[in-house]
Protein backbone atom coordinates (compact mmCIF):
# COMPACT_ATOMS: atom_id res chain seq x y z
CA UNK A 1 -13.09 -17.44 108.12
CA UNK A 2 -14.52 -16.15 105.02
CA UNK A 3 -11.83 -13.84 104.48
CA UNK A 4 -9.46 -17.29 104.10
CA UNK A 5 -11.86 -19.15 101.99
CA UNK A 6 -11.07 -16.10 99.62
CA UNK A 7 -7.54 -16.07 99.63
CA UNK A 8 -7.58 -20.06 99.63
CA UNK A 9 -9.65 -19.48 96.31
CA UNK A 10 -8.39 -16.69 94.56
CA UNK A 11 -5.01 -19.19 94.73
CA UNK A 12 -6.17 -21.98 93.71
CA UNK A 13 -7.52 -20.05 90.48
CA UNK A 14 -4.21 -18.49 90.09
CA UNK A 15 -2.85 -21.96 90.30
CA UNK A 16 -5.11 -23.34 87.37
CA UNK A 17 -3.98 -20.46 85.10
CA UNK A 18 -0.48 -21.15 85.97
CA UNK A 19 -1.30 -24.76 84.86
CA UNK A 20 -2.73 -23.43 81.66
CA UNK A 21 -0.75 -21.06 80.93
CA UNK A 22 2.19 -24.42 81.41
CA UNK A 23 -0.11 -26.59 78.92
CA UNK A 24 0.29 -24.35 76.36
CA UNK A 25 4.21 -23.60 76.66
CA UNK A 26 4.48 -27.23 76.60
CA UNK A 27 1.72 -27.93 73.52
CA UNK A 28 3.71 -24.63 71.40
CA UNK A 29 7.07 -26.18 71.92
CA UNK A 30 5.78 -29.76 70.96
CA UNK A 31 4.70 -28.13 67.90
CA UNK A 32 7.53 -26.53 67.15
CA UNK A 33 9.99 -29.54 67.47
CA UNK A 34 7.91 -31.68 65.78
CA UNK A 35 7.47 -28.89 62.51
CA UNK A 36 10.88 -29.49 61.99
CA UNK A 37 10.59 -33.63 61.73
CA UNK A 38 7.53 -32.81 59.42
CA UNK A 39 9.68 -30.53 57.13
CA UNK A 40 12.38 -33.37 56.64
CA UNK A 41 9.72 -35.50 56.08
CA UNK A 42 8.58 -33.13 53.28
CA UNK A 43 11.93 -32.61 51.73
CA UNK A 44 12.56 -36.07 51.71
CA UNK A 45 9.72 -37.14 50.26
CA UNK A 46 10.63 -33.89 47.41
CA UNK A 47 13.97 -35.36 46.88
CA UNK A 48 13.04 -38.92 46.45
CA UNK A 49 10.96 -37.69 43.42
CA UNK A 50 13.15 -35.70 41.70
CA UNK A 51 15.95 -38.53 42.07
CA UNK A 52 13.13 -40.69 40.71
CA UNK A 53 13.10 -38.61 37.26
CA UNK A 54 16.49 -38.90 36.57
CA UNK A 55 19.38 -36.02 36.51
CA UNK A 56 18.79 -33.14 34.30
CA UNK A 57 21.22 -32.68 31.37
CA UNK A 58 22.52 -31.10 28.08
CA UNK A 59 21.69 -32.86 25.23
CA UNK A 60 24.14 -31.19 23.25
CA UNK A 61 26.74 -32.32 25.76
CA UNK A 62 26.26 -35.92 26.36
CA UNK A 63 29.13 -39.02 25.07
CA UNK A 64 28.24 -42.42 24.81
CA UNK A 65 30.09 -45.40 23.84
CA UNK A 66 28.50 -48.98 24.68
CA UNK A 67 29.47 -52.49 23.41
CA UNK A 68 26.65 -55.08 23.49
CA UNK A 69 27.63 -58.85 23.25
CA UNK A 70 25.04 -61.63 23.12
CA UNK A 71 26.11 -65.41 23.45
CA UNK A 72 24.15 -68.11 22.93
CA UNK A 73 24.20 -72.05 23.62
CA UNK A 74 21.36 -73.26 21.63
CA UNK A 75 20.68 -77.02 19.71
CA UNK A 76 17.95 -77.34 17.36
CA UNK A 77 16.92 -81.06 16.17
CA UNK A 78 14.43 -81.30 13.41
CA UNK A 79 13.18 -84.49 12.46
CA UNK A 80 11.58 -85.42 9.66
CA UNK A 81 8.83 -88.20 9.96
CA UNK A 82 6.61 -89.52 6.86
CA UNK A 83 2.81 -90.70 6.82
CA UNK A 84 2.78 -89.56 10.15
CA UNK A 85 -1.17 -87.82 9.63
CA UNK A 86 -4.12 -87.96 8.41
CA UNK A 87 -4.77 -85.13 6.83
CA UNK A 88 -7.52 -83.37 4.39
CA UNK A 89 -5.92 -82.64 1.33
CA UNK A 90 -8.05 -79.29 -0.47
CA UNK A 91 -10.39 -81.00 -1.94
CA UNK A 92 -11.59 -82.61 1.33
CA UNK A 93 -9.82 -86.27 0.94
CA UNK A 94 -8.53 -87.95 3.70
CA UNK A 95 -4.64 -88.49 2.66
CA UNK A 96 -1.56 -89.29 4.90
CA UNK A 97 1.14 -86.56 5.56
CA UNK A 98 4.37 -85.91 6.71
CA UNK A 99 5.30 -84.05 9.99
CA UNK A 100 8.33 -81.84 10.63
CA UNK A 101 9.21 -81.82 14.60
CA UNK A 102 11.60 -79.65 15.21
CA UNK A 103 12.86 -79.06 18.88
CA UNK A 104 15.02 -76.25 19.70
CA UNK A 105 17.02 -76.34 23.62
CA UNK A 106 18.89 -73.53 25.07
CA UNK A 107 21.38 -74.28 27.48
CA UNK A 108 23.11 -70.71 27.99
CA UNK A 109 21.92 -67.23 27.27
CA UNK A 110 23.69 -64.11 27.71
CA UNK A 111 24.06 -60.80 27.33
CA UNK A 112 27.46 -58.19 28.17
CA UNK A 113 26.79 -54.50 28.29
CA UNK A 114 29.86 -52.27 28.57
CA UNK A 115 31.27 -48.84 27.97
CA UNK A 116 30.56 -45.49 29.74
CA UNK A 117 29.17 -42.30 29.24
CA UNK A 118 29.69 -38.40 29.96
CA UNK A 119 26.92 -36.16 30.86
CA UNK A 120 27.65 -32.51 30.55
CA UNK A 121 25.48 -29.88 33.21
CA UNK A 122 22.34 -28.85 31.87
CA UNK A 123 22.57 -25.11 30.06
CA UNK A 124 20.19 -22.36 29.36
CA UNK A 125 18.16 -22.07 26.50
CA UNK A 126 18.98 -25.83 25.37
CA UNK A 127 15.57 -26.94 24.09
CA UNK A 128 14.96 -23.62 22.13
């Protein structure tokens, strides 16, 4: 009997390292596959900021030609109204005076942009 209770343990503890020894395999590849998610996260993340600064170029090789129009629908009233005030005059007496209203109303504003420009690769040596 106590020769069983031997074998009966010795494989049940070779069963728990089997079991371990599975954990691991499985926590290793988990790892693994996920590294590579974590990289594209990385290089995503890398790429969003460079697009953020803009494209690198020559100076020396860049064309522009733009056209800017500005329209305007615009009415200005001024009206012109005597004694309207009291007012101090400089020396401190009360006096009547005359008021300016002006009123100004845009209707339509508006501004074109057009044209296009050439960008030429970025070189060695440019800034020097």
């Amino acid at each position: 009997m106590m020769i069983r209770q031997s074998a009966h343990t010795r494989m049940r503890r070779g069963q728990t390292a089997i079991e371990f020894a599975a954990l691991i395999v499985i926590l290793i590849a988990a790892v693994v596959t996920m590294q590579v998610y974590v990289k594209r996260g990385i290089m995503g993340r890398a790429r969003q900021t460079a697009d953020s600064l803009g494209e690198q170029f020559d100076p020396k090789a860049y064309k522009a030609g733009f056209e800017e129009r500005e329209f305007s629908d615009t009415v200005t009233v001024s009206e012109f109204k005597k004694d309207q005030l009291v007012c101090k005059d400089k020396a401190g007496t009360l006096v009547k005076c005359n008021v300016v209203e002006t009123t100004t109303t845009i209707n339509q504003e508006m501004t074109t942009k057009a044209g296009a420009e050439e960008v030429g690769p970025l070189k060695d040596n440019v800034w020097q």
